[in-house]
Each structure stands twice: as C-alpha cells, then as structure tokens.
PDB file of N, CA and C in Angstrom:
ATOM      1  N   UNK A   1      41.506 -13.841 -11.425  1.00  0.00           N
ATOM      2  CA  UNK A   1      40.100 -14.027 -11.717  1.00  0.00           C
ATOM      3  C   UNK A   1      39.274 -12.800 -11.319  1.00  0.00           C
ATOM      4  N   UNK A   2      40.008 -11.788 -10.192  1.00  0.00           N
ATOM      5  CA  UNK A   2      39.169 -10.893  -9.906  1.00  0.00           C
ATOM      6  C   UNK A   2      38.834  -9.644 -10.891  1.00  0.00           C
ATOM      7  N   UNK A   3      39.855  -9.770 -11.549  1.00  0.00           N
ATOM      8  CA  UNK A   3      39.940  -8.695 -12.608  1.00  0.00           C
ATOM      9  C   UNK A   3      39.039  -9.103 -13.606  1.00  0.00           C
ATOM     10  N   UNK A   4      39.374 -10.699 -13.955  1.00  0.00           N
ATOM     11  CA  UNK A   4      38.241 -10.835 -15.132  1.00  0.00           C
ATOM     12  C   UNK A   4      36.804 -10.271 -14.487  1.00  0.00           C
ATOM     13  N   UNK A   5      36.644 -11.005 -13.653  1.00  0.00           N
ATOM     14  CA  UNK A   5      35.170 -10.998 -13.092  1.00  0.00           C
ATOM     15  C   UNK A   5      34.383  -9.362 -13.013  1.00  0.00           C
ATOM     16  N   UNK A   6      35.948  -8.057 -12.748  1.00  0.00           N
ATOM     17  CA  UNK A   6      35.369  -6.523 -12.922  1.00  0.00           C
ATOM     18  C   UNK A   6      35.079  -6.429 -14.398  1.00  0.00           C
ATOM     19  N   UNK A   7      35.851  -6.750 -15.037  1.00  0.00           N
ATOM     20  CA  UNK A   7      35.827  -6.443 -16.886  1.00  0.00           C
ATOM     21  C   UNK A   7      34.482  -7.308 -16.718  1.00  0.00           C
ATOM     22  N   UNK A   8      33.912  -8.350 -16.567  1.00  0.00           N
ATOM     23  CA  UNK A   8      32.502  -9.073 -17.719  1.00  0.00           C
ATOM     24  C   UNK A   8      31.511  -8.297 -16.457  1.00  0.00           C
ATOM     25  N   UNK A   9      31.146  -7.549 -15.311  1.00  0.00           N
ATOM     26  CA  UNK A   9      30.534  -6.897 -14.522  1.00  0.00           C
ATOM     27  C   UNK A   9      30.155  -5.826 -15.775  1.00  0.00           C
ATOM     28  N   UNK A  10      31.583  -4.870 -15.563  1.00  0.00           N
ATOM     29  CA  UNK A  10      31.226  -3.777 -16.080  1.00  0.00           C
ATOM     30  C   UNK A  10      30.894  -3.781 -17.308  1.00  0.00           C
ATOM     31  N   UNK A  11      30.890  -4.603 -18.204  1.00  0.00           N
ATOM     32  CA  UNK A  11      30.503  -5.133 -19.232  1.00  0.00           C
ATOM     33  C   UNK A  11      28.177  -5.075 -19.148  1.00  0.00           C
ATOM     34  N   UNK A  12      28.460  -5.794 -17.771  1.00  0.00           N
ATOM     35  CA  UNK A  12      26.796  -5.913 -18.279  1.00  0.00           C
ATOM     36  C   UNK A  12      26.516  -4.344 -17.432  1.00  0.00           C
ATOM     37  N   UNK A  13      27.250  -3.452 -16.842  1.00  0.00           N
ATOM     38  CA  UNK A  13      26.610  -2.350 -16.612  1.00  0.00           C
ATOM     39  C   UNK A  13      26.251  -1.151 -18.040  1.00  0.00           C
ATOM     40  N   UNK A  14      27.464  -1.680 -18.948  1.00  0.00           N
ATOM     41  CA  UNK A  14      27.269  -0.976 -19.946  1.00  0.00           C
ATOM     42  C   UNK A  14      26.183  -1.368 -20.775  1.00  0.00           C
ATOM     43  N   UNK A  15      26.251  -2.536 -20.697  1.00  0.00           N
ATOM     44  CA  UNK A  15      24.751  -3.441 -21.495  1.00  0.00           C
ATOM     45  C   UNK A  15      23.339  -2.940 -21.333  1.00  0.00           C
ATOM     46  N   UNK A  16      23.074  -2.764 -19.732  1.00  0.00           N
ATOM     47  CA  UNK A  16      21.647  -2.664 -19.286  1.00  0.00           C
ATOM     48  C   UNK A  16      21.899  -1.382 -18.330  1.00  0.00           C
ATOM     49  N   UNK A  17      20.638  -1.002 -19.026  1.00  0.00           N
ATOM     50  CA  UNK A  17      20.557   0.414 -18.311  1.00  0.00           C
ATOM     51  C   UNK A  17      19.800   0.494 -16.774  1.00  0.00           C
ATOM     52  N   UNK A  18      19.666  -1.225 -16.277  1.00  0.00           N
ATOM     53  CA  UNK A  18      19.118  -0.750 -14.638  1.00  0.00           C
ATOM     54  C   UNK A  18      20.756  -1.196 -13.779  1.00  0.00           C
ATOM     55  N   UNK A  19      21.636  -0.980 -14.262  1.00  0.00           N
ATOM     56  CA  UNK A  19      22.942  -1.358 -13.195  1.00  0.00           C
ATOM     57  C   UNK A  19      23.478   0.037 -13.449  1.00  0.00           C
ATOM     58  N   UNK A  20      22.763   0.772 -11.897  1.00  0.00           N
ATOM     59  CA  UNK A  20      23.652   2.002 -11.980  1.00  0.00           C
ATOM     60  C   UNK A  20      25.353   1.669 -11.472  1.00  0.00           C
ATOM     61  N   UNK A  21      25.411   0.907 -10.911  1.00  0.00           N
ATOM     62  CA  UNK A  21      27.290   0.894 -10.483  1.00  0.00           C
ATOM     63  C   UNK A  21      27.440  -0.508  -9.806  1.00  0.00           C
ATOM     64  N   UNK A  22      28.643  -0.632 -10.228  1.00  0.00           N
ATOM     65  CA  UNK A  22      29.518  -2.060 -10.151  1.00  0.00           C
ATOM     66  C   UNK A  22      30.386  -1.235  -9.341  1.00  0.00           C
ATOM     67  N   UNK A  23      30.698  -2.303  -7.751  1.00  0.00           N
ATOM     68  CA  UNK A  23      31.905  -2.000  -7.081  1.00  0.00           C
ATOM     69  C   UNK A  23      32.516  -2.758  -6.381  1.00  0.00           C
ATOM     70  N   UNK A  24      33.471  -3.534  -6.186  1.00  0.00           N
ATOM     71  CA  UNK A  24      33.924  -4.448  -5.432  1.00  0.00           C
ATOM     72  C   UNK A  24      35.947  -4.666  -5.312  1.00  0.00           C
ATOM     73  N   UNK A  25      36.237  -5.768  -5.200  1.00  0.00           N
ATOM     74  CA  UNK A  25      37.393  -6.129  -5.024  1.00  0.00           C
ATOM     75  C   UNK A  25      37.558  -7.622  -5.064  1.00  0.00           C
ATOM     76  N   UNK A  26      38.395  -8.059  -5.988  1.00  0.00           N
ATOM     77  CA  UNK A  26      39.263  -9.686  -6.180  1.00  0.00           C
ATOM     78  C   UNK A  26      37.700 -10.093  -6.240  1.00  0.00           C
ATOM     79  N   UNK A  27      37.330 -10.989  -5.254  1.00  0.00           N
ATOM     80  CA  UNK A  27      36.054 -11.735  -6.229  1.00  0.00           C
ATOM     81  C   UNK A  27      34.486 -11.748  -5.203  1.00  0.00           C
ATOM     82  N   UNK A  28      34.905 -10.690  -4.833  1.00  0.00           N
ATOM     83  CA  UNK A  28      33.741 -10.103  -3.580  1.00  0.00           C
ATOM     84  C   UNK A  28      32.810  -8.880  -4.661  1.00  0.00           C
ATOM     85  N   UNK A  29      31.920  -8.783  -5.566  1.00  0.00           N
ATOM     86  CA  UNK A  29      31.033  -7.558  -5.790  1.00  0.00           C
ATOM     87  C   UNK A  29      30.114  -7.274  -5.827  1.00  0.00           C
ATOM     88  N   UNK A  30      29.609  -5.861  -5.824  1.00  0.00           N
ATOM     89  CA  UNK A  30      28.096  -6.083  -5.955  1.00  0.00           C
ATOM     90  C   UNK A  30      27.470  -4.899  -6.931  1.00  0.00           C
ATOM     91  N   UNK A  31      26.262  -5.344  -7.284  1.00  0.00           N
ATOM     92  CA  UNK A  31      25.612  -4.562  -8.575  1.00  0.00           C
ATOM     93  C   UNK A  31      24.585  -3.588  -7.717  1.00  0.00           C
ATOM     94  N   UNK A  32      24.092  -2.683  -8.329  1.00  0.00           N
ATOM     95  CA  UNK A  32      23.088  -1.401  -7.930  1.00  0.00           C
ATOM     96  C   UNK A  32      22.491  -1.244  -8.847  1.00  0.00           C
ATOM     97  N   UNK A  33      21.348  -1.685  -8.408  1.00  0.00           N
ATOM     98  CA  UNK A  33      20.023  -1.619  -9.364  1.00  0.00           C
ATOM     99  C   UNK A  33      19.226  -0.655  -9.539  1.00  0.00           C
ATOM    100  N   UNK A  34      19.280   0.095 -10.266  1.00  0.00           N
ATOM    101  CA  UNK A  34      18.420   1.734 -10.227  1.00  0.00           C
ATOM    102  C   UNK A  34      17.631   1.666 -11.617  1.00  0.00           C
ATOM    103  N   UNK A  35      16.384   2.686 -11.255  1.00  0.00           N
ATOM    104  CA  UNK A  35      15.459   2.993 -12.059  1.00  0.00           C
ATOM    105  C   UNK A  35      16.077   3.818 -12.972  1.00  0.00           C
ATOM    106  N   UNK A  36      16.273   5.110 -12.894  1.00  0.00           N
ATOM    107  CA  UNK A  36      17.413   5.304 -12.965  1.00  0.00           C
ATOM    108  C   UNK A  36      19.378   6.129 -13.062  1.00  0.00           C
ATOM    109  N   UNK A  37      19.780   5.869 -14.405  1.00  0.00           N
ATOM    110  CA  UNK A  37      21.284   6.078 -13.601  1.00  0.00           C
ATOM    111  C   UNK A  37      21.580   7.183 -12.992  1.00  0.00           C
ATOM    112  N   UNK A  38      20.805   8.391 -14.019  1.00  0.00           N
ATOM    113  CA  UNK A  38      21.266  10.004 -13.613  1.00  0.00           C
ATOM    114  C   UNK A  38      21.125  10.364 -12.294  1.00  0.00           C
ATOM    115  N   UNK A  39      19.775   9.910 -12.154  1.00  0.00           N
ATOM    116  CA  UNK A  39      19.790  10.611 -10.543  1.00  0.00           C
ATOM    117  C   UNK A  39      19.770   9.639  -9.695  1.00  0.00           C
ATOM    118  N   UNK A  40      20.244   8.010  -9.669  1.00  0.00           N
ATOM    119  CA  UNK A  40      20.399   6.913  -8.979  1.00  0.00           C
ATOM    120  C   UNK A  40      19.328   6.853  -8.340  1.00  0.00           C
ATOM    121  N   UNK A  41      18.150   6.846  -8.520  1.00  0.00           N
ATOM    122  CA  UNK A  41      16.631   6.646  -8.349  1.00  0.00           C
ATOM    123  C   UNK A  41      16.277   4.820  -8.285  1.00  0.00           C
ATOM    124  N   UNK A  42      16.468   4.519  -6.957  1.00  0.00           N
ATOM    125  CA  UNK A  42      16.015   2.993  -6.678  1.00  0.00           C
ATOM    126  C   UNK A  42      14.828   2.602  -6.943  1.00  0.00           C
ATOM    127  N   UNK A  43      14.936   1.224  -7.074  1.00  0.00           N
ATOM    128  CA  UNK A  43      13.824   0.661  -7.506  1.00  0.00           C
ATOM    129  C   UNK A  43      13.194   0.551  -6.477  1.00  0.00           C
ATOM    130  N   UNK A  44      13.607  -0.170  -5.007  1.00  0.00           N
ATOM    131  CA  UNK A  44      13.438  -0.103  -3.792  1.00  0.00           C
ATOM    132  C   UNK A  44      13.586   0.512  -2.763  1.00  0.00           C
ATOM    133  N   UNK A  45      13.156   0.475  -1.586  1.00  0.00           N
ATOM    134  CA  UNK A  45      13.505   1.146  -0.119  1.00  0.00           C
ATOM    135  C   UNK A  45      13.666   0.483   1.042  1.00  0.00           C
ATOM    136  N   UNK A  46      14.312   0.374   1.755  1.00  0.00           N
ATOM    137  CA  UNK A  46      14.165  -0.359   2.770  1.00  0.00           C
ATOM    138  C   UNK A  46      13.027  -0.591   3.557  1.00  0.00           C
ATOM    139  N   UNK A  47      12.115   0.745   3.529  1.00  0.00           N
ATOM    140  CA  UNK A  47      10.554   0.417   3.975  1.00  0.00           C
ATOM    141  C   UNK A  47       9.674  -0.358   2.923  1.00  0.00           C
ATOM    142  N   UNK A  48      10.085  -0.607   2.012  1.00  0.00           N
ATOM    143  CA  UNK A  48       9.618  -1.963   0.781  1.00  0.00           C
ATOM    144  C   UNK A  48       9.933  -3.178   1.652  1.00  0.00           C
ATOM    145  N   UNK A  49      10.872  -3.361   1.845  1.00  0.00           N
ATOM    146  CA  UNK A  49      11.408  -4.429   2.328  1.00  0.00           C
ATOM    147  C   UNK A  49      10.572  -5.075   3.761  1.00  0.00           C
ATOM    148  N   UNK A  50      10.690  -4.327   4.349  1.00  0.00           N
ATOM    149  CA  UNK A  50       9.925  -4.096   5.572  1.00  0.00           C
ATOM    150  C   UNK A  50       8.398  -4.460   5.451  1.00  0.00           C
ATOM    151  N   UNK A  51       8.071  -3.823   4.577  1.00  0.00           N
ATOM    152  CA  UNK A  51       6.412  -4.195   4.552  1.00  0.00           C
ATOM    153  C   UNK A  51       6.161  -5.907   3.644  1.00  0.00           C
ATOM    154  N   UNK A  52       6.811  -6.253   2.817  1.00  0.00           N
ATOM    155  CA  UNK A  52       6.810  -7.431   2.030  1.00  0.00           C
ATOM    156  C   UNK A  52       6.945  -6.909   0.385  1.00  0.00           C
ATOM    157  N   UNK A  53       7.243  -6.277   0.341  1.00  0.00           N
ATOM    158  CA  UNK A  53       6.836  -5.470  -1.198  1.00  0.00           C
ATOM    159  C   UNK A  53       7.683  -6.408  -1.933  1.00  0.00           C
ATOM    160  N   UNK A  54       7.458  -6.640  -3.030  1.00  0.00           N
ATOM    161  CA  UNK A  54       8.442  -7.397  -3.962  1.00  0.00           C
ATOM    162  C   UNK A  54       9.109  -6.682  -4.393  1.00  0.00           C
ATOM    163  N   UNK A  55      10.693  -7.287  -4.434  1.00  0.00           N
ATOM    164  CA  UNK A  55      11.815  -6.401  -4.994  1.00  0.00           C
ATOM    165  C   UNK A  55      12.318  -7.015  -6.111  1.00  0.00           C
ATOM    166  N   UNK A  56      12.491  -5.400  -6.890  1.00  0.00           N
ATOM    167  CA  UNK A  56      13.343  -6.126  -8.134  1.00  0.00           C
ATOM    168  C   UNK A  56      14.659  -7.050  -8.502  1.00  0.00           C
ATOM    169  N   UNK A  57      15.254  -6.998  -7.176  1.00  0.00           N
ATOM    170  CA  UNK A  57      16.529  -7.431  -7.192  1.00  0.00           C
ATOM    171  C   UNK A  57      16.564  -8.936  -6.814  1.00  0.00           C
ATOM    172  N   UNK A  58      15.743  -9.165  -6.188  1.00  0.00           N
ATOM    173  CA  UNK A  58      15.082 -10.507  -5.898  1.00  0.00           C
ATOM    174  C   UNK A  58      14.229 -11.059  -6.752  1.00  0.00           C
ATOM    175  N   UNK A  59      13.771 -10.764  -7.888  1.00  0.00           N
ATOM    176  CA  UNK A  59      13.124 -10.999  -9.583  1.00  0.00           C
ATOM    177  C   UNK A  59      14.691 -11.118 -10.065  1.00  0.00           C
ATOM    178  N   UNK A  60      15.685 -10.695 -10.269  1.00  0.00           N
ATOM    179  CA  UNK A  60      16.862 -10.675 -10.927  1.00  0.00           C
ATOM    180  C   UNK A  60      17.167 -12.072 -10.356  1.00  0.00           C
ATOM    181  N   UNK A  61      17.671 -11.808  -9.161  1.00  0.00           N
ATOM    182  CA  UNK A  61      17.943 -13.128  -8.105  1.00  0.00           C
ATOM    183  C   UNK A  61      17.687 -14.662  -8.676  1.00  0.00           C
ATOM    184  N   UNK A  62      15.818 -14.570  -8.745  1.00  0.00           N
ATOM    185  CA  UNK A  62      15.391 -15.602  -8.594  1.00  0.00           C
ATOM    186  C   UNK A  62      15.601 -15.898  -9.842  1.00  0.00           C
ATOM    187  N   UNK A  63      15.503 -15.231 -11.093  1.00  0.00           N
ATOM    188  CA  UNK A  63      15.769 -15.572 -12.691  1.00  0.00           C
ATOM    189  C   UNK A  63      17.183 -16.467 -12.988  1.00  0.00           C
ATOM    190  N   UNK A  64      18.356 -15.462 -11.846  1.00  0.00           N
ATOM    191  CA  UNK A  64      19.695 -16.194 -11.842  1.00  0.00           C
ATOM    192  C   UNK A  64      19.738 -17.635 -11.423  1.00  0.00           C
ATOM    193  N   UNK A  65      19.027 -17.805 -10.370  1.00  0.00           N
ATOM    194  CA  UNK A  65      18.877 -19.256  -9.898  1.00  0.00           C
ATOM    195  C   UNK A  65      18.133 -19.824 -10.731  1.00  0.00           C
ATOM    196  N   UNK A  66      17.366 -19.829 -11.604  1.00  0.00           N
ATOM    197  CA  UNK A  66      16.678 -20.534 -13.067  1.00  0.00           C
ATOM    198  C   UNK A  66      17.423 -20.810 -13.773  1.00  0.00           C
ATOM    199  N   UNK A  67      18.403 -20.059 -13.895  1.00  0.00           N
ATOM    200  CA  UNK A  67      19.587 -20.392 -15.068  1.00  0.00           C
ATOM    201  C   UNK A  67      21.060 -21.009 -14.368  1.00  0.00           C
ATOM    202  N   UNK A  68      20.510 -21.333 -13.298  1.00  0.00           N
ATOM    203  CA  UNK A  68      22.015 -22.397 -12.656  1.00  0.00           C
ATOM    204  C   UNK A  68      22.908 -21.539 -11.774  1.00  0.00           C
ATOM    205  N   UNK A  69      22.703 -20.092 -11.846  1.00  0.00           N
ATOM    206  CA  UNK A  69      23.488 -19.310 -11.167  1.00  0.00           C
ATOM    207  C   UNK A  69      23.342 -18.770  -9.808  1.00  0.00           C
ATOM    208  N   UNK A  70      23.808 -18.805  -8.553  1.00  0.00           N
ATOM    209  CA  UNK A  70      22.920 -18.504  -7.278  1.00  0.00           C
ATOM    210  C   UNK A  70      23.581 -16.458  -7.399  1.00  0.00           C
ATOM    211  N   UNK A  71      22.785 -15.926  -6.890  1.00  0.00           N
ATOM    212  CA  UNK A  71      23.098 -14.648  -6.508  1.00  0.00           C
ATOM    213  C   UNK A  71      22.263 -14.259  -5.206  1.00  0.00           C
ATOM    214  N   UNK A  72      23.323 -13.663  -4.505  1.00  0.00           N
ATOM    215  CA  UNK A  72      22.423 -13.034  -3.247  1.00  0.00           C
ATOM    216  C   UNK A  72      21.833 -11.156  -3.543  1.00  0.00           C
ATOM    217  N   UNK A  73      20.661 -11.047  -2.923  1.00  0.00           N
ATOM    218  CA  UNK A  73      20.289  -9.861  -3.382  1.00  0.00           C
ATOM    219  C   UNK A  73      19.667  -9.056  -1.692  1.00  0.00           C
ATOM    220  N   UNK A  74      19.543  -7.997  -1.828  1.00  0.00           N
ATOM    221  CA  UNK A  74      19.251  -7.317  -0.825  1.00  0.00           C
ATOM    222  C   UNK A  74      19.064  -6.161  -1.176  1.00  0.00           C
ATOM    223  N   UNK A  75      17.894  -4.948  -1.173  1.00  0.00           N
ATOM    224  CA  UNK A  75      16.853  -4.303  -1.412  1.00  0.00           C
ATOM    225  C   UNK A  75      16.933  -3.841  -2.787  1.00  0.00           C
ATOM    226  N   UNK A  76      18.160  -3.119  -3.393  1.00  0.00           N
ATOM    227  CA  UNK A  76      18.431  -2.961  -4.858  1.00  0.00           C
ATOM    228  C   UNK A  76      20.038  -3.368  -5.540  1.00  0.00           C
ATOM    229  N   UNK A  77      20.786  -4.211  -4.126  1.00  0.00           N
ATOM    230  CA  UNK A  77      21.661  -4.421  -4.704  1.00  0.00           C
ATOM    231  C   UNK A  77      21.710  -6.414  -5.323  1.00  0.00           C
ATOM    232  N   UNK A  78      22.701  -6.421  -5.666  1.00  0.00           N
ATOM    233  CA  UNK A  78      23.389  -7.995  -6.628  1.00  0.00           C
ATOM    234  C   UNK A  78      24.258  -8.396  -5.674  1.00  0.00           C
ATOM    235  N   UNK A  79      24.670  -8.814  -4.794  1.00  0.00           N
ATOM    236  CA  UNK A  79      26.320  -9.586  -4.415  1.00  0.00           C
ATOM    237  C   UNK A  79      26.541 -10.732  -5.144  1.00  0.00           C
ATOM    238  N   UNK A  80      27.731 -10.814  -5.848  1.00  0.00           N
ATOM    239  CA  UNK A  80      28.459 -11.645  -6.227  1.00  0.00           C
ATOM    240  C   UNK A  80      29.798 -12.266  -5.846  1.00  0.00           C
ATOM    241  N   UNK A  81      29.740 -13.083  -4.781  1.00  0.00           N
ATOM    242  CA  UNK A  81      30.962 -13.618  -4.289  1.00  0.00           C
ATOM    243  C   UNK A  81      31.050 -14.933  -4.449  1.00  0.00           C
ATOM    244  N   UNK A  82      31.902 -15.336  -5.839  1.00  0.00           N
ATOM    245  CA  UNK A  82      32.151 -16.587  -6.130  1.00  0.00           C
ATOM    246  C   UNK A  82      33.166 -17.527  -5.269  1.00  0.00           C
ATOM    247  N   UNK A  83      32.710 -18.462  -5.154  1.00  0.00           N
ATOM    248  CA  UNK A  83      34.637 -19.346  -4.182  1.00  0.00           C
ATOM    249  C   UNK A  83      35.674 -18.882  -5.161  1.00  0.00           C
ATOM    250  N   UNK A  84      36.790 -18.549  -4.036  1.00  0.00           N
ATOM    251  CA  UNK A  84      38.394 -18.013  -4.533  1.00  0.00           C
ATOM    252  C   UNK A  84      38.597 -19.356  -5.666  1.00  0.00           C
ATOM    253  N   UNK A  85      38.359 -20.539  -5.752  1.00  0.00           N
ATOM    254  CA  UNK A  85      39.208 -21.462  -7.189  1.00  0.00           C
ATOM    255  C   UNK A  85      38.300 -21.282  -8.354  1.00  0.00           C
ATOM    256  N   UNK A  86      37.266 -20.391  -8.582  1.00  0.00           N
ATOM    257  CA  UNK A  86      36.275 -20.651  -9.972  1.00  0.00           C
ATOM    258  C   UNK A  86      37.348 -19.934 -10.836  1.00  0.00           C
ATOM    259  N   UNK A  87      36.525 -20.972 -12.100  1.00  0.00           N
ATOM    260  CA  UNK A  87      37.472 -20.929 -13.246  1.00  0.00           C
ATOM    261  C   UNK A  87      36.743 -19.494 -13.990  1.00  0.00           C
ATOM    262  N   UNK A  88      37.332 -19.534 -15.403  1.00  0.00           N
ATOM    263  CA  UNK A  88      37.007 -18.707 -16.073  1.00  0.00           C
ATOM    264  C   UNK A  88      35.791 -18.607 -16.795  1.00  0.00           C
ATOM    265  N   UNK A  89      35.791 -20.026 -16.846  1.00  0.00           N
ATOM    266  CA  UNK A  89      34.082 -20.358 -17.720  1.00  0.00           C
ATOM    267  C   UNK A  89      33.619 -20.667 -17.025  1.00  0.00           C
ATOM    268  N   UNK A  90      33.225 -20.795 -15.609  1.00  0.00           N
ATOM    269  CA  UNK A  90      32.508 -20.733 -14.635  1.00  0.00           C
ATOM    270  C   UNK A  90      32.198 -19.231 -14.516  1.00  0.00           C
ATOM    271  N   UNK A  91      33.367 -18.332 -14.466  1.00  0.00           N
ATOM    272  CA  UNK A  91      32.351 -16.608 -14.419  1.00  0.00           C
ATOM    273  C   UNK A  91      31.753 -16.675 -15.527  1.00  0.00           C
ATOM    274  N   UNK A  92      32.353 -16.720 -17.119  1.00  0.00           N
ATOM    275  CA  UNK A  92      31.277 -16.316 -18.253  1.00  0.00           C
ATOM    276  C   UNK A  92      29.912 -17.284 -17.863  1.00  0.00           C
ATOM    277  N   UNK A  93      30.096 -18.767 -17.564  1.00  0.00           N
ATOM    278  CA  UNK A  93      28.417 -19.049 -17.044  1.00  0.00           C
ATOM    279  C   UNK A  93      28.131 -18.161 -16.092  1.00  0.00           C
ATOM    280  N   UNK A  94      27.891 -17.713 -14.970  1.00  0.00           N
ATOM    281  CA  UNK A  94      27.550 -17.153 -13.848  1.00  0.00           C
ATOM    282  C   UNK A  94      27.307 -15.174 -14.814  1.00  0.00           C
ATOM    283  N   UNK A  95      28.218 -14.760 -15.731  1.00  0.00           N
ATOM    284  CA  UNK A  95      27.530 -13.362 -15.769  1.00  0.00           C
ATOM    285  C   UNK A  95      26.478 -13.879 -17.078  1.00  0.00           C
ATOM    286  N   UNK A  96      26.740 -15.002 -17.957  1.00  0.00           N
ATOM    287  CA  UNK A  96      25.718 -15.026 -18.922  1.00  0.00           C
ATOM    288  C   UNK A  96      24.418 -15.112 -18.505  1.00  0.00           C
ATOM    289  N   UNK A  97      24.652 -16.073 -16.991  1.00  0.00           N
ATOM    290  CA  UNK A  97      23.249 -16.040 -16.404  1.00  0.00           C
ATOM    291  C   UNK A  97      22.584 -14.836 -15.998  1.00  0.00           C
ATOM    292  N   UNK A  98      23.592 -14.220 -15.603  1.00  0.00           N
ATOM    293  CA  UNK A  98      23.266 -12.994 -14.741  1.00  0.00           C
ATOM    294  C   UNK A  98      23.056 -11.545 -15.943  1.00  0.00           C
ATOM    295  N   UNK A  99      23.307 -11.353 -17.403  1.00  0.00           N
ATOM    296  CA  UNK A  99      22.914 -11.256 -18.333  1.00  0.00           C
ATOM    297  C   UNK A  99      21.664 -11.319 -18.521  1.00  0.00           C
ATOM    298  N   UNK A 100      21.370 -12.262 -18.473  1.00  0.00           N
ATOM    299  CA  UNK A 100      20.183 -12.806 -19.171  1.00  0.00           C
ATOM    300  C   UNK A 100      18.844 -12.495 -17.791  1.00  0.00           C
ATOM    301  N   UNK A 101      19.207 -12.560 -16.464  1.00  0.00           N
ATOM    302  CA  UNK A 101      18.058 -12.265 -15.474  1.00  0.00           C
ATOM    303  C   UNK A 101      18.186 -10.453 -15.288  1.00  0.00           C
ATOM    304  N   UNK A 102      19.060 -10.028 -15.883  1.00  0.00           N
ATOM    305  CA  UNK A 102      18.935  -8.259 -15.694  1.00  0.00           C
ATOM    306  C   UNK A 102      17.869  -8.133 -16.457  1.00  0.00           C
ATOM    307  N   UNK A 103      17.353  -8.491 -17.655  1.00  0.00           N
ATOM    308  CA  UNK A 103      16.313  -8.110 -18.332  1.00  0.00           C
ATOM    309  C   UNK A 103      14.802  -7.773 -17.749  1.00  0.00           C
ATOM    310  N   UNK A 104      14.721  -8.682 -16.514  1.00  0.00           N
ATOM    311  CA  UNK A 104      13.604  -8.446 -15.517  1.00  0.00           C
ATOM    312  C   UNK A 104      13.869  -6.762 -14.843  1.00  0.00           C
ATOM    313  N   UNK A 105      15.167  -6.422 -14.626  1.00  0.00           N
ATOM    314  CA  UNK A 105      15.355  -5.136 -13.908  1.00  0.00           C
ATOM    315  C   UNK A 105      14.968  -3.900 -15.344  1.00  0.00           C
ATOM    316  N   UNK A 106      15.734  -4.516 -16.157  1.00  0.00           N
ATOM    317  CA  UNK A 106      15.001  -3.522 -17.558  1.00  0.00           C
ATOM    318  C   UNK A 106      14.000  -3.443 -17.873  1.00  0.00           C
ATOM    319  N   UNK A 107      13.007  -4.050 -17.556  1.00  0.00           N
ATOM    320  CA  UNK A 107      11.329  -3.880 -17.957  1.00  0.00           C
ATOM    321  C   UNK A 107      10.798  -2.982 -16.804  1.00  0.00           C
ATOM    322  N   UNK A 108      11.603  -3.063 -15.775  1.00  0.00           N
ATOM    323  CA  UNK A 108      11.318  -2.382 -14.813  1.00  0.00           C
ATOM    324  C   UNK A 108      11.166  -0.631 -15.029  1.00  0.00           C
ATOM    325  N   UNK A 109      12.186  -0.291 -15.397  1.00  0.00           N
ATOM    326  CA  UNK A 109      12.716   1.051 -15.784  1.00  0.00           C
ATOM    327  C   UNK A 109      11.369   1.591 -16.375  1.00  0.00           C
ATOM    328  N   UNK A 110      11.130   2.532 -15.834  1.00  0.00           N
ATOM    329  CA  UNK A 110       9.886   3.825 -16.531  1.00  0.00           C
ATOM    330  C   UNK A 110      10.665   5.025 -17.161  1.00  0.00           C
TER     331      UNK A 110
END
C-alpha cells in the first residue's frame, strides 16, 4: 500500500503546482507546500505561526476534513499517515479528497 500511496502523491504533485515535494516511506508522508517550486518559496514561516497568521496548509487541512478526509498540517507541510490495514479505495478516497482541497493552495500561488 505504501507504494501505491507514493505513485497517487506524486501524482497530485504533478497535478498542482503548490506541492513543491512529496517525501516519505511505506505509509508515513508528507507534502510541501510552496508558492513557488523553483526557488521553494513558502507560503509560510514559522514566525506566521507564532503570531496567529493563517496558514495555507491548514486551508488545505480544513477543506480535507470537509470532504471526509483528516490530514495533519504544520506551517507549509501535509502529513499523511494512514493506519498500516487501509485499503486501496480508502487511499484513492483520502488523495481524491486531498485533490480536490490543494486547489485552496493553488489560488494561493502569485
């Protein structure tokens, strides 16, 4: 499953142009959300974070949990760590969701 889960990742990095890099292992990963890819130019900073600033990755986040999918987020990244028994159509639900809430990180992009 971990392999599927890199193939439909890198799939939506090729899709949307705010996932500068997909990196992980078996079914532990996480996404990088950049303004953007060339010069890996974040959307956020940790002094964002700090002050209350709204983050984009947490707009992604909260869109995923609208569509049934939980994702944890933290200043510009995605973690995705599903339980070791999910099936296969449990990831295509979980990246369709997660598909469909990147579009908030793409409006983002200047």
């Amino acid at each position: 499953m971990g392999q599927y889960l890199r193939k439909m990742l890198k799939a939506l990095q090729d899709k949307h142009p705010s996932v500068g890099d997909v990196r992980g292992l078996g079914l532990f990963w996480g996404l990088e959300l950049v303004r953007n890819r060339k010069s890996r130019l974040a959307f956020n900073t940790r002094e964002d974070k700090l002050q209350g600033k709204s983050m984009v990755a947490d707009g992604v986040a909260a869109e995923c949990i609208g569509n049934g999918t939980f994702i944890n987020s933290w200043i510009n990244h995605l973690i995705i760590a599903p339980p070791l028994i999910i099936k296969r159509e449990e990831i295509d639900q979980g990246t369709t969701a997660l598909d469909s809430a990147l579009g908030v990180a793409d409006t983002e992009i200047t």
